[in-house]
C-alpha atoms as a PDB file:
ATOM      1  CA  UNK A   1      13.572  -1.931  21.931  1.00  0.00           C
ATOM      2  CA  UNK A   2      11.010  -4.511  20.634  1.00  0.00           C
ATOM      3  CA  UNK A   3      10.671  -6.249  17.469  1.00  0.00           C
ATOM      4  CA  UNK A   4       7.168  -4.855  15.346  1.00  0.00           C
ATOM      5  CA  UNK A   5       5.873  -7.049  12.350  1.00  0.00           C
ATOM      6  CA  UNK A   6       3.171  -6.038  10.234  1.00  0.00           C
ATOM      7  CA  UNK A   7       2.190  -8.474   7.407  1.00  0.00           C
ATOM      8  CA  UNK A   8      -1.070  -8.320   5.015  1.00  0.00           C
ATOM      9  CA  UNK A   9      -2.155 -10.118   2.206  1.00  0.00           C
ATOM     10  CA  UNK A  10      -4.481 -10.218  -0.740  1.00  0.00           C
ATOM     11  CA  UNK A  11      -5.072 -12.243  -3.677  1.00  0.00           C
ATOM     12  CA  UNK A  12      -5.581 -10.730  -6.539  1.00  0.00           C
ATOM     13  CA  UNK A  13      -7.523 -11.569 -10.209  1.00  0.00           C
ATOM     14  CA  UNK A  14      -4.673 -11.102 -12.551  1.00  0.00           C
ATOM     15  CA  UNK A  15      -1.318 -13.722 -13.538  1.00  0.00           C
ATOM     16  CA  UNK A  16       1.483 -13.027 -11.073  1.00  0.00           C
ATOM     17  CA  UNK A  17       3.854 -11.824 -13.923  1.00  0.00           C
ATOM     18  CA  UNK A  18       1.630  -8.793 -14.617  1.00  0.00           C
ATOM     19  CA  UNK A  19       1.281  -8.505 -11.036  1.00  0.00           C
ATOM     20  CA  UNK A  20       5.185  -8.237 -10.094  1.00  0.00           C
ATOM     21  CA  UNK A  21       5.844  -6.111 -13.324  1.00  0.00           C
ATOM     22  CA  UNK A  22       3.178  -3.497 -11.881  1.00  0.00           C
ATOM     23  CA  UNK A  23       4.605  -3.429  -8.429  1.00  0.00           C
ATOM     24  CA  UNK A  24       8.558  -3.653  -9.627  1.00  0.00           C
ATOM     25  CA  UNK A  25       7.691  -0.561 -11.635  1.00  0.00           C
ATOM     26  CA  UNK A  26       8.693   1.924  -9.134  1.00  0.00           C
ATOM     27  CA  UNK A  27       8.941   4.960 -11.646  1.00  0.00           C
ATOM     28  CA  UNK A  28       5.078   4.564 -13.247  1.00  0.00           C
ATOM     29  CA  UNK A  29       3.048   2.581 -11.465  1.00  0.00           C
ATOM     30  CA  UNK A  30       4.286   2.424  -8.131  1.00  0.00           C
ATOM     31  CA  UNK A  31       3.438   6.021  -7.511  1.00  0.00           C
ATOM     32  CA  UNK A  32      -0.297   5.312  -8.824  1.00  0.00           C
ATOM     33  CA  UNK A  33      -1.128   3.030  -6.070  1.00  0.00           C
ATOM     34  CA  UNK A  34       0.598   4.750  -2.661  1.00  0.00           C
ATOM     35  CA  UNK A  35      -2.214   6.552  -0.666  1.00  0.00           C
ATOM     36  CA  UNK A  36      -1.853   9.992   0.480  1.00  0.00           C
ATOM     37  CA  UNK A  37       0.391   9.000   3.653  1.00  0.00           C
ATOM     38  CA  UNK A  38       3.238   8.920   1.024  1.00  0.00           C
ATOM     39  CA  UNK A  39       4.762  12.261   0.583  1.00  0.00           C
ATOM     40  CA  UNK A  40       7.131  13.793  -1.774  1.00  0.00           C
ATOM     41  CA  UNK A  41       8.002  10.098  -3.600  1.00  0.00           C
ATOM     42  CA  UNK A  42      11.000  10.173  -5.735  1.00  0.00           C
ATOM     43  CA  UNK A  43      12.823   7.981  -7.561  1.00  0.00           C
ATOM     44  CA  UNK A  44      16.496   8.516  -6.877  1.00  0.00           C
ATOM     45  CA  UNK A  45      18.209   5.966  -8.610  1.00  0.00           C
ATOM     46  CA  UNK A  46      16.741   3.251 -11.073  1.00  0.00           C
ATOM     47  CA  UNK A  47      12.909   2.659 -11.213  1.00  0.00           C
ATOM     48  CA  UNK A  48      12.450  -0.910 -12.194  1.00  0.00           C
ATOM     49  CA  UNK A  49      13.265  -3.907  -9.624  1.00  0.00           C
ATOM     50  CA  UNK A  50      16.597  -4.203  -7.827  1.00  0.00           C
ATOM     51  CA  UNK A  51      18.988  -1.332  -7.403  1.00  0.00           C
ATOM     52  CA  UNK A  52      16.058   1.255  -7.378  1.00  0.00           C
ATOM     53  CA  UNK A  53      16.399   4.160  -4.391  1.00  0.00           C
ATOM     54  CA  UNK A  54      13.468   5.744  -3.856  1.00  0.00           C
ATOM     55  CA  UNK A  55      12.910   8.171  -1.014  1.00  0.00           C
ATOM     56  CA  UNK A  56       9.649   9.657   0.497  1.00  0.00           C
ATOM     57  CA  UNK A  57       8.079  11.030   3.639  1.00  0.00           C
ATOM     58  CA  UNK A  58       5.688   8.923   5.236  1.00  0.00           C
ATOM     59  CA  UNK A  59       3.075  10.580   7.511  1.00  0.00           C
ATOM     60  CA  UNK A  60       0.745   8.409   9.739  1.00  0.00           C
ATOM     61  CA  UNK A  61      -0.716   9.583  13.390  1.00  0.00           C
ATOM     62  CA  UNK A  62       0.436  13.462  12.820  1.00  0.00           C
ATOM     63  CA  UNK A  63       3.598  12.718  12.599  1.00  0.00           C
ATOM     64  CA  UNK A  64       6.046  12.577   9.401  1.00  0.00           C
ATOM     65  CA  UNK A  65       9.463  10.603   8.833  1.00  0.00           C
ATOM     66  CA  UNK A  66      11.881  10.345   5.573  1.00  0.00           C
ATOM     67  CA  UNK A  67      12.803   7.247   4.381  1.00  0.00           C
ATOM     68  CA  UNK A  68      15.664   6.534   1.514  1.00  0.00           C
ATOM     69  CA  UNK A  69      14.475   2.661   0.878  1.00  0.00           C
ATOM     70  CA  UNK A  70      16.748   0.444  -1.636  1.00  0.00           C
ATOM     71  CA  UNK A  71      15.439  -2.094  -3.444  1.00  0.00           C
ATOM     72  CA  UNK A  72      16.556  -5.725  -4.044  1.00  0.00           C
ATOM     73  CA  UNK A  73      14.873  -8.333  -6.048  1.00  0.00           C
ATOM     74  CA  UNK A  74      15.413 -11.056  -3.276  1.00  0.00           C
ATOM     75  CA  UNK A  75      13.488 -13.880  -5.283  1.00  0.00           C
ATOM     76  CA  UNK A  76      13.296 -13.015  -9.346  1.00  0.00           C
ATOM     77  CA  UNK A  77       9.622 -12.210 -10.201  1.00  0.00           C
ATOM     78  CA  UNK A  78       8.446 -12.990  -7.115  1.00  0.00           C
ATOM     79  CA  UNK A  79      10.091 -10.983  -3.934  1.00  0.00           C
ATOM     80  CA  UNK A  80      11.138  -7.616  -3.766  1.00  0.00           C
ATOM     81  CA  UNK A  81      12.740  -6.253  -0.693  1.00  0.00           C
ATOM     82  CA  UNK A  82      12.887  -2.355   0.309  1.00  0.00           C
ATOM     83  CA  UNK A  83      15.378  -1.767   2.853  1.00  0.00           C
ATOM     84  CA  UNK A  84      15.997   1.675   4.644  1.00  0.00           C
ATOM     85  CA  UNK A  85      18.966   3.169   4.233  1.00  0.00           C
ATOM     86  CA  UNK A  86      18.994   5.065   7.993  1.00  0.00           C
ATOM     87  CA  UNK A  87      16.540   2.205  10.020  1.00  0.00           C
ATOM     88  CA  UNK A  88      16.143  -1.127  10.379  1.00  0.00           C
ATOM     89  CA  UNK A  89      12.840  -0.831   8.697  1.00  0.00           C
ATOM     90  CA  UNK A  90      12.412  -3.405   5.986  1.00  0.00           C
ATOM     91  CA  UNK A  91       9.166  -4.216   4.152  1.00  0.00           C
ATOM     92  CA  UNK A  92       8.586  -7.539   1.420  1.00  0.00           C
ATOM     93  CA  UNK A  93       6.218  -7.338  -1.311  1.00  0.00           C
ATOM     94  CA  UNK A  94       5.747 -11.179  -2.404  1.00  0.00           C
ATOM     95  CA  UNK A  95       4.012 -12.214  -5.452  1.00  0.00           C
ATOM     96  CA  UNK A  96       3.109 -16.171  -5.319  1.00  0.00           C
ATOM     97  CA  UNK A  97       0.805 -17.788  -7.940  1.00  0.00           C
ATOM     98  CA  UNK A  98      -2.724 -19.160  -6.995  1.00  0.00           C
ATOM     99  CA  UNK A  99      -5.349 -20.945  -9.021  1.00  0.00           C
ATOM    100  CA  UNK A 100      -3.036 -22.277 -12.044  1.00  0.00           C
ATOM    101  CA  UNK A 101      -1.273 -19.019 -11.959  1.00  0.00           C
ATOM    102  CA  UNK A 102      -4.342 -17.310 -13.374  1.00  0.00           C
ATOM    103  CA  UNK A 103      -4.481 -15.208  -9.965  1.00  0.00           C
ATOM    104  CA  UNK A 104      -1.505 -13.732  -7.538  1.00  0.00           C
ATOM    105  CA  UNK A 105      -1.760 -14.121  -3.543  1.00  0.00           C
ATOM    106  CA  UNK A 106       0.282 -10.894  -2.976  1.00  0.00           C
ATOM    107  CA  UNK A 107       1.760 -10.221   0.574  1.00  0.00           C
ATOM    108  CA  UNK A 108       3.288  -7.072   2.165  1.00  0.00           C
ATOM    109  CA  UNK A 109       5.094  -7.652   5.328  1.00  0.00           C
ATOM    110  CA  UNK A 110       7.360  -4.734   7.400  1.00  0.00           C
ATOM    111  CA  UNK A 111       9.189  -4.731  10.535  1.00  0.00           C
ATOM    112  CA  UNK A 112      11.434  -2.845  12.127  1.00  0.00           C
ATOM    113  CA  UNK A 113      12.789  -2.425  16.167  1.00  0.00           C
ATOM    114  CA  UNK A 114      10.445  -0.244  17.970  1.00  0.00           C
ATOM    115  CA  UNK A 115      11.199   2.346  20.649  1.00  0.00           C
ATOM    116  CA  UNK A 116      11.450   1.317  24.156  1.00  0.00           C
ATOM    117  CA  UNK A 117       9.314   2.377  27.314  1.00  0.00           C
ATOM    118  CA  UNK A 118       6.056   4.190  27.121  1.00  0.00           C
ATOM    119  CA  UNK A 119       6.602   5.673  23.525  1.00  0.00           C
ATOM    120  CA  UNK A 120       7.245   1.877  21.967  1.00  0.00           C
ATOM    121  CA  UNK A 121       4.198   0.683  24.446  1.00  0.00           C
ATOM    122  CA  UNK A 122       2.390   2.953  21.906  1.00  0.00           C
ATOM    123  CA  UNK A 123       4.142   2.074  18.431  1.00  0.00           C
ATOM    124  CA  UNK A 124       3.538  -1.510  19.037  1.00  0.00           C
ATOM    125  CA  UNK A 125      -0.125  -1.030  19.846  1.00  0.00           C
ATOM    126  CA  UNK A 126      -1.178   1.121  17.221  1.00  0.00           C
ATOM    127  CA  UNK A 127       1.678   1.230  14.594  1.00  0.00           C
ATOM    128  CA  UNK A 128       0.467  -2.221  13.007  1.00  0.00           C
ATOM    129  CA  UNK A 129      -3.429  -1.262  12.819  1.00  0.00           C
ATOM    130  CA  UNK A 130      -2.571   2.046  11.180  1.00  0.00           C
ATOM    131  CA  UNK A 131       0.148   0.197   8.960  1.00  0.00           C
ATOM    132  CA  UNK A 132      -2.561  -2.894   8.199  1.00  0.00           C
ATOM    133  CA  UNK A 133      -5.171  -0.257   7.127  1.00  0.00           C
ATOM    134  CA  UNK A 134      -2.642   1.656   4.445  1.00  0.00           C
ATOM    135  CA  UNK A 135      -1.107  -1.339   2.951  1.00  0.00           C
ATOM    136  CA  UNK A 136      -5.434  -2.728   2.707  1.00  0.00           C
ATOM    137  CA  UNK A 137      -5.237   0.643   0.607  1.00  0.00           C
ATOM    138  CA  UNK A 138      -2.464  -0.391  -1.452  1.00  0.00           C
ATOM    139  CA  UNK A 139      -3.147  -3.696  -2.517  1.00  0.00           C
ATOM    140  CA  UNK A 140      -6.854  -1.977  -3.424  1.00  0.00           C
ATOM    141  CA  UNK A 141      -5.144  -0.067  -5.673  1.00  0.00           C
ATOM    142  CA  UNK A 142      -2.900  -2.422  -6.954  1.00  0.00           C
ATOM    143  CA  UNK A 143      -5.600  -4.779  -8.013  1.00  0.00           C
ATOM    144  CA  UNK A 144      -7.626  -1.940  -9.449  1.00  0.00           C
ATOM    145  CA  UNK A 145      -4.713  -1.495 -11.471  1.00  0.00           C
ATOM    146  CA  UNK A 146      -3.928  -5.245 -13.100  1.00  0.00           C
ATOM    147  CA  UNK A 147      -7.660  -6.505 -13.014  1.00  0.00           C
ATOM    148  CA  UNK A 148      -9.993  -6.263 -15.764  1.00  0.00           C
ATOM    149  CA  UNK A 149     -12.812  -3.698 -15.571  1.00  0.00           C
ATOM    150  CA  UNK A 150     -15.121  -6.436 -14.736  1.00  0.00           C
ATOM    151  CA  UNK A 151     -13.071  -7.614 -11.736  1.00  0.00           C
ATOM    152  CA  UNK A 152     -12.671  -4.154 -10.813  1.00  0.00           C
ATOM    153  CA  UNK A 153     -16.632  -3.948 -10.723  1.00  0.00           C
ATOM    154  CA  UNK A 154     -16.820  -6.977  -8.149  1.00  0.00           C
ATOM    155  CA  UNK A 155     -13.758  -5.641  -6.158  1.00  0.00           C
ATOM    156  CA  UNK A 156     -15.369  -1.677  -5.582  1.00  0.00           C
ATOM    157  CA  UNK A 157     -18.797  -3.800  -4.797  1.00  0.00           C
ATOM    158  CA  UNK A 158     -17.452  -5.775  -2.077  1.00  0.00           C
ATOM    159  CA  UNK A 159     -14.262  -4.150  -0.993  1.00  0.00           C
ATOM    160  CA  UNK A 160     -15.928  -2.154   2.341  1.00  0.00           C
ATOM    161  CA  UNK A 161     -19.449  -1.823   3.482  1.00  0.00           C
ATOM    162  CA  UNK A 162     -18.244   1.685   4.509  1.00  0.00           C
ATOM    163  CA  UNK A 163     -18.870   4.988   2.852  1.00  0.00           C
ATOM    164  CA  UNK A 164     -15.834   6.202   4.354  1.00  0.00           C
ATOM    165  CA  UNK A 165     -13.557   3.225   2.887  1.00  0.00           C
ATOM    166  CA  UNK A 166     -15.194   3.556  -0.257  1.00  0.00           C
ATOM    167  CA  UNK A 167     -14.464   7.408  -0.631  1.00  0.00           C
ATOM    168  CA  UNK A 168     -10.963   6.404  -0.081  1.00  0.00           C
ATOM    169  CA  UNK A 169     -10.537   3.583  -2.586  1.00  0.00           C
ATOM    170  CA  UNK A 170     -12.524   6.223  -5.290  1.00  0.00           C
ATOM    171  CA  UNK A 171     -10.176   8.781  -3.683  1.00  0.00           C
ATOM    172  CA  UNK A 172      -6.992   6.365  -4.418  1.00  0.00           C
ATOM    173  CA  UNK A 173      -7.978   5.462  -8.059  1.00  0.00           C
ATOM    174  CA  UNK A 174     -10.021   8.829  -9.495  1.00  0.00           C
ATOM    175  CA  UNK A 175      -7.945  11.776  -7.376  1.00  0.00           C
ATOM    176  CA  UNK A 176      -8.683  12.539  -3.692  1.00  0.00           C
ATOM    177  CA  UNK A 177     -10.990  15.540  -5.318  1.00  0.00           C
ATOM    178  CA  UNK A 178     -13.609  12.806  -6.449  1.00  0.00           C
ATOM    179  CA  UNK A 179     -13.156  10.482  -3.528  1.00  0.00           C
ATOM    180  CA  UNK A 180     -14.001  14.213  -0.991  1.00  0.00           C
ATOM    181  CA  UNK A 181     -17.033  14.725  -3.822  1.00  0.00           C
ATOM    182  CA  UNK A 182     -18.537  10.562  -3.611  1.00  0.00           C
ATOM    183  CA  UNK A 183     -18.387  11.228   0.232  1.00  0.00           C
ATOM    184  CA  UNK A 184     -20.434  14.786   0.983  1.00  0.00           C
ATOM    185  CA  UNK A 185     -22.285  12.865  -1.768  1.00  0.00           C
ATOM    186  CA  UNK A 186     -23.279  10.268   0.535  1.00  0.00           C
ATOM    187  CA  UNK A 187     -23.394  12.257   3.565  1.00  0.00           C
ATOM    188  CA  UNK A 188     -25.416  14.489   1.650  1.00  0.00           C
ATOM    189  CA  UNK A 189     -28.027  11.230   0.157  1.00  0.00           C
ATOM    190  CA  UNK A 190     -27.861  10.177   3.915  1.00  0.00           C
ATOM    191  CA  UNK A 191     -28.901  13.514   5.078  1.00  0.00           C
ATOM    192  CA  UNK A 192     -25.691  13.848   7.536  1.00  0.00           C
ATOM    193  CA  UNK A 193     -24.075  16.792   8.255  1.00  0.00           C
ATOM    194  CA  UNK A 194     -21.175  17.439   5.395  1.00  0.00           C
ATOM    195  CA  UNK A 195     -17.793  18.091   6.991  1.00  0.00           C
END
């Protein structure tokens, strides 16, 4: 067994209240911002801040696992914790004020014991780069969500140089219909073959 850590940050153009309100909101909002690795998301109990159970089915790398994850508002209006109710997987989704408090540095941070052996040589390797990139998502979406349309302007400018990361933050925010569309657009523009 080996201890895994995954922890990414962003800061984001919008007050830290309206920040934690959007991500505490697990019945509206929440939902709005998960990519498509998050299946089947339900809110069992709750869905605002501590003493919400939601469960889902998260599928990374082919492969697909449950989760029942409780919710505790560890710091008020600024920490919430999502525990699992059948792992030791536990992710942190901090809110801290930057800039006056006219911007929010938000932080999500899991970890969990790994498998042993070969199989956890593997989950420690490439668990955390898959994890990193879905969480990048997140927080994309998040801030698409609290910033003004003008921020959101600057953010879909400079968020990836990519055409594949861009289909997938238009995919995130307009329906994964219109993110498929903007990319056999650009393949398409670019003269590549569409897939």
């Amino acid at each position: 067994m080996s201890h895994i850590f995954v922890k990414i940050e962003r800061v984001i153009e919008a007050r830290p209240a309206d920040v934690f309100r959007a991500l505490a909101d697990y019945d509206t909002k929440r939902p709005r911002i998960l990519p498509p690795n998050y299946l089947n998301y339900f809110v069992e109990k709750g869905g605002r801040g501590g003493g919400t159970v939601i469960s889902y089915v998260f599928q990374a790398a082919g492969r697909e696992r449950p989760y029942e994850m409780h919710v505790e508002e560890t710091v008020k209006g600024q920490v919430l914790t999502e525990r699992d109710r059948d792992s030791s997987l536990v992710t942190r989704w901090s809110v801290l004020p930057v800039s006056g408090g006219q911007k929010s540095r938000v932080s999500v941070e899991t970890d969990w014991e790994g498998a042993g052996g070969v199989g956890g040589f593997f989950e420690r390797t490439f668990a955390p780069l898959g994890l990193r990139r879905i969480y990048r998502d997140t927080l994309i979406a998040l801030a698409l969500m609290v910033q003004s349309p003008a921020q959101n302007q600057e953010l879909l400018k400079s968020t990836e140089k990519s055409p594949a990361a861009r289909a997938g933050v238009y995919a995130m925010v307009f329906g994964s219909g219109a993110g498929l569309e903007y990319r056999k657009c650009e393949l398409i523009q670019a003269k590549l073959p569409v897939q």
